[in-house]
PDB file of N, CA and C in Angstrom:
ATOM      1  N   UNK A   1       0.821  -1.183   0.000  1.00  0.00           N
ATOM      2  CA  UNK A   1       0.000   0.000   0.000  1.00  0.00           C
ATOM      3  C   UNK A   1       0.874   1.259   0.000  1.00  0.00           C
ATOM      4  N   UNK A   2       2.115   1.091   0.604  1.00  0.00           N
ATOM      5  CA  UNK A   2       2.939   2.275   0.701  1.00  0.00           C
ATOM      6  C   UNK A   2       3.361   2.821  -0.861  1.00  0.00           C
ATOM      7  N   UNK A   3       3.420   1.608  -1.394  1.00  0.00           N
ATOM      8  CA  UNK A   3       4.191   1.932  -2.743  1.00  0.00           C
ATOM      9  C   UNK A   3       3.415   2.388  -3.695  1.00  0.00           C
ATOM     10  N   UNK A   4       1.932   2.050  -3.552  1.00  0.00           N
ATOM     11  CA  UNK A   4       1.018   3.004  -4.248  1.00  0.00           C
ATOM     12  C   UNK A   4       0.742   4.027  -4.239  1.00  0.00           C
ATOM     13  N   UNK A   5       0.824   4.174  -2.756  1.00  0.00           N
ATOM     14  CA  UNK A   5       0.697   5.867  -2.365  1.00  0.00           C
ATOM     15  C   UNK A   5       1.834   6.765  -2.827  1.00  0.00           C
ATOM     16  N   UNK A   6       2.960   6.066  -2.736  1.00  0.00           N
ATOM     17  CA  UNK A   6       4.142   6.937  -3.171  1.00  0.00           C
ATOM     18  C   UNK A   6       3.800   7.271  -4.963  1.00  0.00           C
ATOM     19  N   UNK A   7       3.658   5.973  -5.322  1.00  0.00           N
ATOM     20  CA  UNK A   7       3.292   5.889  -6.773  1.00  0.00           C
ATOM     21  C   UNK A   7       2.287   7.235  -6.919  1.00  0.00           C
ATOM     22  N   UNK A   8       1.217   7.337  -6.183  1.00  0.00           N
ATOM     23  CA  UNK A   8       0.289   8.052  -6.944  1.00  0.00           C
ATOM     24  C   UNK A   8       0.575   9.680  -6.603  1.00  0.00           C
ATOM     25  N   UNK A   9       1.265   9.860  -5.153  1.00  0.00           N
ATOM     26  CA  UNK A   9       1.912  11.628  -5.331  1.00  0.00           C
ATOM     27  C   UNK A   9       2.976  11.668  -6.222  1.00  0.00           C
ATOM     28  N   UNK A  10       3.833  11.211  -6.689  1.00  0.00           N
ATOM     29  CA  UNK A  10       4.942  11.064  -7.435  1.00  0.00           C
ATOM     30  C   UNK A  10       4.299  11.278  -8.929  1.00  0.00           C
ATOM     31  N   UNK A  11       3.006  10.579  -9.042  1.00  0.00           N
ATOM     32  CA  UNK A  11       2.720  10.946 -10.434  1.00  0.00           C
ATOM     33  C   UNK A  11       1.691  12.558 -10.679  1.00  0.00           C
ATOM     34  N   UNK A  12       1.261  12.911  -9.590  1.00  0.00           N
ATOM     35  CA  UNK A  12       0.377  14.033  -8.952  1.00  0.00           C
ATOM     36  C   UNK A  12       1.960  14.766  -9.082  1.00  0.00           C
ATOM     37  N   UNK A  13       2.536  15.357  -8.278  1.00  0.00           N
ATOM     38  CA  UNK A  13       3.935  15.555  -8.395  1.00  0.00           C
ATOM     39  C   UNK A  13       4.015  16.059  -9.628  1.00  0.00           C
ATOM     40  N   UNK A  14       4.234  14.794 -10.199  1.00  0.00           N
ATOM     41  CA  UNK A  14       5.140  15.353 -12.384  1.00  0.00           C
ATOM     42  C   UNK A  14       3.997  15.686 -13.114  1.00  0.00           C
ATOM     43  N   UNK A  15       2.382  15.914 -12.999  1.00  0.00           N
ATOM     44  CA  UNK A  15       1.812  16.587 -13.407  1.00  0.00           C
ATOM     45  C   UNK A  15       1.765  17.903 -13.357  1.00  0.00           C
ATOM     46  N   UNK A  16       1.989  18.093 -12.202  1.00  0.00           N
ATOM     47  CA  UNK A  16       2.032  19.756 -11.380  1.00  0.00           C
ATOM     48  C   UNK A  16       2.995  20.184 -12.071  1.00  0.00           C
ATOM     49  N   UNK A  17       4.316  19.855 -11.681  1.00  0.00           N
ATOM     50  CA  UNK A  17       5.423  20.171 -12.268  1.00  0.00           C
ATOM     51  C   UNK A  17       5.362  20.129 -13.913  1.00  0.00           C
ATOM     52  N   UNK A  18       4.891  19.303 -14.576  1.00  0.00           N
ATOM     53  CA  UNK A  18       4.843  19.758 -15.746  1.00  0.00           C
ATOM     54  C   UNK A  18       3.892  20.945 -16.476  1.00  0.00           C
ATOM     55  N   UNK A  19       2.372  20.524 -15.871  1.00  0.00           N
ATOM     56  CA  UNK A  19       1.863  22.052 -15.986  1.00  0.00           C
ATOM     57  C   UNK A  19       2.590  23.065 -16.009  1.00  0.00           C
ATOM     58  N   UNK A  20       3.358  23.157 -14.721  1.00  0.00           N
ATOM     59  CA  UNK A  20       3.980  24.687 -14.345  1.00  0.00           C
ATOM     60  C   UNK A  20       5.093  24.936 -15.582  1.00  0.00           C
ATOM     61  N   UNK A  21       5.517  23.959 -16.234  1.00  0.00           N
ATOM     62  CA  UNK A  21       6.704  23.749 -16.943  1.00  0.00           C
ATOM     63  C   UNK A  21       6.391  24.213 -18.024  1.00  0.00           C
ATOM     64  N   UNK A  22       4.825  24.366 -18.693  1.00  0.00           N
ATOM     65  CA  UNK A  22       4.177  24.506 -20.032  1.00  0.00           C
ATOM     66  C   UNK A  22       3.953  25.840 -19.699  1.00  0.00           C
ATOM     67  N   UNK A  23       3.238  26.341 -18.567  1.00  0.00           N
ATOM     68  CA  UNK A  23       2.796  27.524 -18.595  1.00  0.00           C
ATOM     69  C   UNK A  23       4.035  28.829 -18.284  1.00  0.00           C
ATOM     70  N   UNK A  24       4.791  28.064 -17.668  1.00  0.00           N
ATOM     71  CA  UNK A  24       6.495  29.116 -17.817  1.00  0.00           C
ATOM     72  C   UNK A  24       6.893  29.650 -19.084  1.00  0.00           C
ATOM     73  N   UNK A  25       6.872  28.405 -19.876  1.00  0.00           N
ATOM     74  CA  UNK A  25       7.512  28.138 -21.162  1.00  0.00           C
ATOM     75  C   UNK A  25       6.388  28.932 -22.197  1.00  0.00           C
ATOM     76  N   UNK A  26       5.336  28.949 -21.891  1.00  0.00           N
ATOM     77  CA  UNK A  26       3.915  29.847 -22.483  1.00  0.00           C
ATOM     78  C   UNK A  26       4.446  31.168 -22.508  1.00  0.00           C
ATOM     79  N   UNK A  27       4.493  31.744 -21.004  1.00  0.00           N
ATOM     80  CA  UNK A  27       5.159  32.955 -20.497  1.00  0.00           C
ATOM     81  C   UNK A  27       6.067  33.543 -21.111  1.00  0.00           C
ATOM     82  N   UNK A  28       7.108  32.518 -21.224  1.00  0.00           N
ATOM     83  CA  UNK A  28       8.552  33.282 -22.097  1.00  0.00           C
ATOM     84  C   UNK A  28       8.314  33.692 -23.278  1.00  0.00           C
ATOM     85  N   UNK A  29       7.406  32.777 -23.954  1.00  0.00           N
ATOM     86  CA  UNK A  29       7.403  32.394 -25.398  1.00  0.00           C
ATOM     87  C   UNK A  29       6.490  33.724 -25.688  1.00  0.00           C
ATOM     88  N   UNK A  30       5.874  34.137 -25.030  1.00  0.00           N
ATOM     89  CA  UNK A  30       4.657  34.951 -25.211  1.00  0.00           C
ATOM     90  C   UNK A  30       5.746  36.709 -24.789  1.00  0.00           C
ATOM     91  N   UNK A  31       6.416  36.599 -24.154  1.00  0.00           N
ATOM     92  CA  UNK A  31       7.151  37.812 -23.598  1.00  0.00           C
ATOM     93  C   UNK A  31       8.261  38.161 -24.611  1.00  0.00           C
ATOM     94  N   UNK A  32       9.064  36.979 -24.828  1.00  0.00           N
ATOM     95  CA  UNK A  32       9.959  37.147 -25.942  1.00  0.00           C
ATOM     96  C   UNK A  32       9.285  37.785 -27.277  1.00  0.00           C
ATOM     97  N   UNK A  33       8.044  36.904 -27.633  1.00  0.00           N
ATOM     98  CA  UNK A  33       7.596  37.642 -28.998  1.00  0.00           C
ATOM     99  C   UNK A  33       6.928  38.994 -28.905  1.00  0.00           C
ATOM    100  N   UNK A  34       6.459  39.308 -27.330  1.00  0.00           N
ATOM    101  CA  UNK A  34       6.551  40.996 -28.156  1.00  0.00           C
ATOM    102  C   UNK A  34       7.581  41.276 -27.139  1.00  0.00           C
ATOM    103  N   UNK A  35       8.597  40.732 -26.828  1.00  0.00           N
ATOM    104  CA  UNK A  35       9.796  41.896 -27.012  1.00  0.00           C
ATOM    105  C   UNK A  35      10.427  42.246 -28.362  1.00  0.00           C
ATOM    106  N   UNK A  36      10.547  40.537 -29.299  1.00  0.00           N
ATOM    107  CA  UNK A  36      11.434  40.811 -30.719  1.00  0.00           C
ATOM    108  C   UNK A  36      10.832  40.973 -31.424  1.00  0.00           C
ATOM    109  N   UNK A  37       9.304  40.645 -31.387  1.00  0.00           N
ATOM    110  CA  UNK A  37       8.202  41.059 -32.943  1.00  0.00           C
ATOM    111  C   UNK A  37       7.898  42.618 -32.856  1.00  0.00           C
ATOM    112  N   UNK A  38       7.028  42.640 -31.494  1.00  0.00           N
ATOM    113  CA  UNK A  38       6.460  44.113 -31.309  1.00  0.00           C
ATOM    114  C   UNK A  38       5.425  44.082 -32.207  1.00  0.00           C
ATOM    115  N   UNK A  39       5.362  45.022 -32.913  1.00  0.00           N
ATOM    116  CA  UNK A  39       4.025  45.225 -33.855  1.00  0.00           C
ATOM    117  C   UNK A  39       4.679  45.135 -35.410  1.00  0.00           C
ATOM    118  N   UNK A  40       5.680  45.231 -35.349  1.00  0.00           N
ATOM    119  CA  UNK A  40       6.325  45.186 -36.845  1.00  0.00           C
ATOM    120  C   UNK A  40       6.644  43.591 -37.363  1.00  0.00           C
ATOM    121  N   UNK A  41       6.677  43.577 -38.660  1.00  0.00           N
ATOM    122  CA  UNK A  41       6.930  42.479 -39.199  1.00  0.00           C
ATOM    123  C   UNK A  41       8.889  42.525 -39.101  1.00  0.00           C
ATOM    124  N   UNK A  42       9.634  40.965 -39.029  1.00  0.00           N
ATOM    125  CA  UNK A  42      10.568  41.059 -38.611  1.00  0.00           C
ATOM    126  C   UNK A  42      11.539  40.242 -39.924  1.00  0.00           C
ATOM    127  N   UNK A  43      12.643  40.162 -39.927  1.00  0.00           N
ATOM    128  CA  UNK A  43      13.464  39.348 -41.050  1.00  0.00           C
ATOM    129  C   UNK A  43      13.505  38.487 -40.753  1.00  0.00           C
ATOM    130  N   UNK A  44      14.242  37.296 -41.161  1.00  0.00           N
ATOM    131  CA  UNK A  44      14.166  35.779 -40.634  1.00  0.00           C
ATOM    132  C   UNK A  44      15.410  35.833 -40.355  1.00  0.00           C
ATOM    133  N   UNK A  45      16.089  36.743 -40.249  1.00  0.00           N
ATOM    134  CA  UNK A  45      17.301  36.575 -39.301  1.00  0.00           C
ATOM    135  C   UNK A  45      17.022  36.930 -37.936  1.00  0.00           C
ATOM    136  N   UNK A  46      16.102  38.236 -37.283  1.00  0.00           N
ATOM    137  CA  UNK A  46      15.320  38.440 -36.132  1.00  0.00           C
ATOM    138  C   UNK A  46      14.824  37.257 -35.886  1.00  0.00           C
ATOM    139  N   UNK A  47      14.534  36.401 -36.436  1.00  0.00           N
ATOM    140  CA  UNK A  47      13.335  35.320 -36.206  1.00  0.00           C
ATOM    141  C   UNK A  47      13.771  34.305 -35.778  1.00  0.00           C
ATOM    142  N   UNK A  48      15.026  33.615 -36.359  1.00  0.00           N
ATOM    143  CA  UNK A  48      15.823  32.835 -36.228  1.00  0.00           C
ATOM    144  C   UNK A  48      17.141  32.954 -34.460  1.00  0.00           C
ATOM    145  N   UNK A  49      17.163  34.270 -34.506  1.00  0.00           N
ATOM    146  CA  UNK A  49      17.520  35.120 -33.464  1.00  0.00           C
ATOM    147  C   UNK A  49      16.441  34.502 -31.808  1.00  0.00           C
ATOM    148  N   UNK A  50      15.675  35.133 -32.582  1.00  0.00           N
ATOM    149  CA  UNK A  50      14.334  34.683 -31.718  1.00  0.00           C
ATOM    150  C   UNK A  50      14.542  33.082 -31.438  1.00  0.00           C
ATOM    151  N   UNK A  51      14.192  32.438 -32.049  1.00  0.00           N
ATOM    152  CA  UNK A  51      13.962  30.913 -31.770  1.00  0.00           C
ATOM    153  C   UNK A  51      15.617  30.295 -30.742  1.00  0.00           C
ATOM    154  N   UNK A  52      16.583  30.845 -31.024  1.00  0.00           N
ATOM    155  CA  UNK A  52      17.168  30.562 -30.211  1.00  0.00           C
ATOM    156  C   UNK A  52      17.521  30.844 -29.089  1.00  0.00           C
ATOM    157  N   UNK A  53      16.953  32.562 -28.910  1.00  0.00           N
ATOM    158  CA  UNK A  53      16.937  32.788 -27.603  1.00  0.00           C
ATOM    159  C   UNK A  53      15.657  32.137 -26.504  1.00  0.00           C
ATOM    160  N   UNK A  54      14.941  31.503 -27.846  1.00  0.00           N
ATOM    161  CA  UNK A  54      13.437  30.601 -26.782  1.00  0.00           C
ATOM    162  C   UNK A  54      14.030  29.370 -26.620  1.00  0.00           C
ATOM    163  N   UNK A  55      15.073  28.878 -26.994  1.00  0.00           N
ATOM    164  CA  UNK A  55      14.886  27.190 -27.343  1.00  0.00           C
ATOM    165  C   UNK A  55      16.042  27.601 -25.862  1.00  0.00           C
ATOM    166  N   UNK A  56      16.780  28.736 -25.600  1.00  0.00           N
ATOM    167  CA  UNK A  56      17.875  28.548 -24.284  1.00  0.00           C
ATOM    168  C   UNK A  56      16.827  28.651 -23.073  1.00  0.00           C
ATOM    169  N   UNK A  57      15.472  29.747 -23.307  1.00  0.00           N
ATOM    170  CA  UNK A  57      14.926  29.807 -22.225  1.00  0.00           C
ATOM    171  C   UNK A  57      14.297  28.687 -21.855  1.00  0.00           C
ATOM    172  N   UNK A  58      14.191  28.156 -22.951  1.00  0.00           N
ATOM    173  CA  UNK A  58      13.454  26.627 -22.494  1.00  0.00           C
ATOM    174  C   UNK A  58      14.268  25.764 -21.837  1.00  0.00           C
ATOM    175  N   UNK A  59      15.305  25.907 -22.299  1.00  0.00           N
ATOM    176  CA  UNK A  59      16.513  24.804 -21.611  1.00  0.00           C
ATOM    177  C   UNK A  59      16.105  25.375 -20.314  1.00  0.00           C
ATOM    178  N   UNK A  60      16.433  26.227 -20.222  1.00  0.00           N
ATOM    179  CA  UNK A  60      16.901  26.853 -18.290  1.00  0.00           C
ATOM    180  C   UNK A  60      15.536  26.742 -17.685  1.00  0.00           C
ATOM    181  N   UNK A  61      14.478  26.759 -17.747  1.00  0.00           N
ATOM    182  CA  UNK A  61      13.258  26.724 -17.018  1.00  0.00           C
ATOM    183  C   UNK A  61      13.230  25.398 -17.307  1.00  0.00           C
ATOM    184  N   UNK A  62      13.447  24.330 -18.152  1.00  0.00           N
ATOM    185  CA  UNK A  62      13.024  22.878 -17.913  1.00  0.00           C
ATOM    186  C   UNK A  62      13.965  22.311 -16.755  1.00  0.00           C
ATOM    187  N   UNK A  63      15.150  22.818 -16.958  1.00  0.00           N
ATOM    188  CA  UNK A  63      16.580  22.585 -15.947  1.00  0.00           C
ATOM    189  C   UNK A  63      16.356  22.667 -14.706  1.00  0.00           C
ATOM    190  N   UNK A  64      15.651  24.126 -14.454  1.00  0.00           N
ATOM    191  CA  UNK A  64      15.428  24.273 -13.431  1.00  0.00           C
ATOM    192  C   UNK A  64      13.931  23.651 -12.641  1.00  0.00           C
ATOM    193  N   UNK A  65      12.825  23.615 -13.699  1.00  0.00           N
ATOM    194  CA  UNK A  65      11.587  22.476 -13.173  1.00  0.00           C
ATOM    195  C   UNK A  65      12.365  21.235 -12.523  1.00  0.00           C
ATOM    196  N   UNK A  66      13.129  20.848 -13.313  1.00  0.00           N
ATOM    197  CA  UNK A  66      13.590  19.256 -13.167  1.00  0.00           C
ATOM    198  C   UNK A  66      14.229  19.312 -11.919  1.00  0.00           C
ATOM    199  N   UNK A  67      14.686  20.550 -11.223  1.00  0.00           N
ATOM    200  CA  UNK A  67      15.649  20.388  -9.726  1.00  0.00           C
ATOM    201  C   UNK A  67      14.660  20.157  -8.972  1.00  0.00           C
ATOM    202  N   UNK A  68      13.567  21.587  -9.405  1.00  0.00           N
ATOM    203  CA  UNK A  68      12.569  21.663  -8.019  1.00  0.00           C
ATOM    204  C   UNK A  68      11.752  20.451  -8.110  1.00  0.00           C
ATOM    205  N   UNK A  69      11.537  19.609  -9.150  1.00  0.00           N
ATOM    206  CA  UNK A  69      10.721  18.379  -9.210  1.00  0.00           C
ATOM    207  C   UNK A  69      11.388  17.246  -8.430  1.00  0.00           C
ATOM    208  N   UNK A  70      12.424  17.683  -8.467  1.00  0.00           N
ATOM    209  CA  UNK A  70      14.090  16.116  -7.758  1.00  0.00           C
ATOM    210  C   UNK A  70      13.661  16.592  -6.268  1.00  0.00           C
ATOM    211  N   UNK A  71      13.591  18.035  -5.579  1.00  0.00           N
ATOM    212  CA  UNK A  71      13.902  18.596  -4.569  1.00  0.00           C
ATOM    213  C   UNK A  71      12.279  18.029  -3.705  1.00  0.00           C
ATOM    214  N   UNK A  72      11.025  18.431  -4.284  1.00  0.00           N
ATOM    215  CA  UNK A  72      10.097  17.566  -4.196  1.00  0.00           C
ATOM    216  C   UNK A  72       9.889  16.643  -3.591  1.00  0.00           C
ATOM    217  N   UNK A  73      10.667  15.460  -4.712  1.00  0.00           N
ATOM    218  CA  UNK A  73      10.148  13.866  -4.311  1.00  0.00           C
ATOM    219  C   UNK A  73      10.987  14.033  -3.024  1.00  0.00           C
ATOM    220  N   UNK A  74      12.264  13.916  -3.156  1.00  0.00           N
ATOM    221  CA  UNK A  74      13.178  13.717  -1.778  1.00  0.00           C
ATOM    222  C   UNK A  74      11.982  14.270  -0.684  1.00  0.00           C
ATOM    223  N   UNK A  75      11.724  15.195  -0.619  1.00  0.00           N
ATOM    224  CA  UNK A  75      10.670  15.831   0.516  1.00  0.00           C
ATOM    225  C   UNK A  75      10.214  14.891   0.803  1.00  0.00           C
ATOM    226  N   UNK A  76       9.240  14.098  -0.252  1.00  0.00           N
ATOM    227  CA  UNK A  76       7.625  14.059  -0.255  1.00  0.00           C
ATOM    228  C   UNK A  76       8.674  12.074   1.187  1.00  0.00           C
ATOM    229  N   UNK A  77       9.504  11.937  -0.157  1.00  0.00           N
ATOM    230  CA  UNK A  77      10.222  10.335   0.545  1.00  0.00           C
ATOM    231  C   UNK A  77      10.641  10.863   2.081  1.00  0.00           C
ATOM    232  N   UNK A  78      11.045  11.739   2.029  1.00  0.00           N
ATOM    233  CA  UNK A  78      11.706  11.904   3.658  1.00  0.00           C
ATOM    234  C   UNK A  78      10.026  12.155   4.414  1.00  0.00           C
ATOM    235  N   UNK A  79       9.357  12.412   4.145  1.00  0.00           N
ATOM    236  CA  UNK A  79       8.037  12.637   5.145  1.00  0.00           C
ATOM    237  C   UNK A  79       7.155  11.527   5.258  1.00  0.00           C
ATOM    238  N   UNK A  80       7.061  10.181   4.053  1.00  0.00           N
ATOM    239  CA  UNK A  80       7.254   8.977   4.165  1.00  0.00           C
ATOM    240  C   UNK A  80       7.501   7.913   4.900  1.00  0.00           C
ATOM    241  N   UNK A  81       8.799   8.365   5.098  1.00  0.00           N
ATOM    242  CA  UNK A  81       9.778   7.736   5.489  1.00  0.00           C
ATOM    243  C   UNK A  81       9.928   7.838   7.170  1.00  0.00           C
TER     244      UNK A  81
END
């Protein structure tokens, strides 16, 4: 029974955490384009510009989901435990 229970916050857990992970990543994605679009149409070198400064923010907010998601379980196991 223990191992279900762990099973089922652990999967409650990486839902949360992933929500939060989509709607961060929403955030940036949505902030970045009107910082580099604005109202004007842009070159595909701006654009290209763009996509890589989203694809780093994505790195670093998934990087960092993935600690606070590690930092989490340990909790959730030490109160378990």
């Amino acid at each position: 029974m223990l191992k279900s229970g762990k099973a089922k916050v652990d999967d409650l857990v990486a839902m949360e955490f992933y929500q939060l992970r989509e709607q961060k990543i929403h955030k940036i994605h949505a902030a970045m384009e009107a910082l580099v679009y604005g109202a004007e149409k842009v070159s595909s070198t701006k654009s290209r510009q763009f996509q890589m400064r989203l694809n780093r923010a994505r790195q670093a907010v998934t990087t960092w989901l993935d600690a606070e998601r590690q930092k989490a379980i340990e909790q959730l196991e030490r109160e378990i435990h």
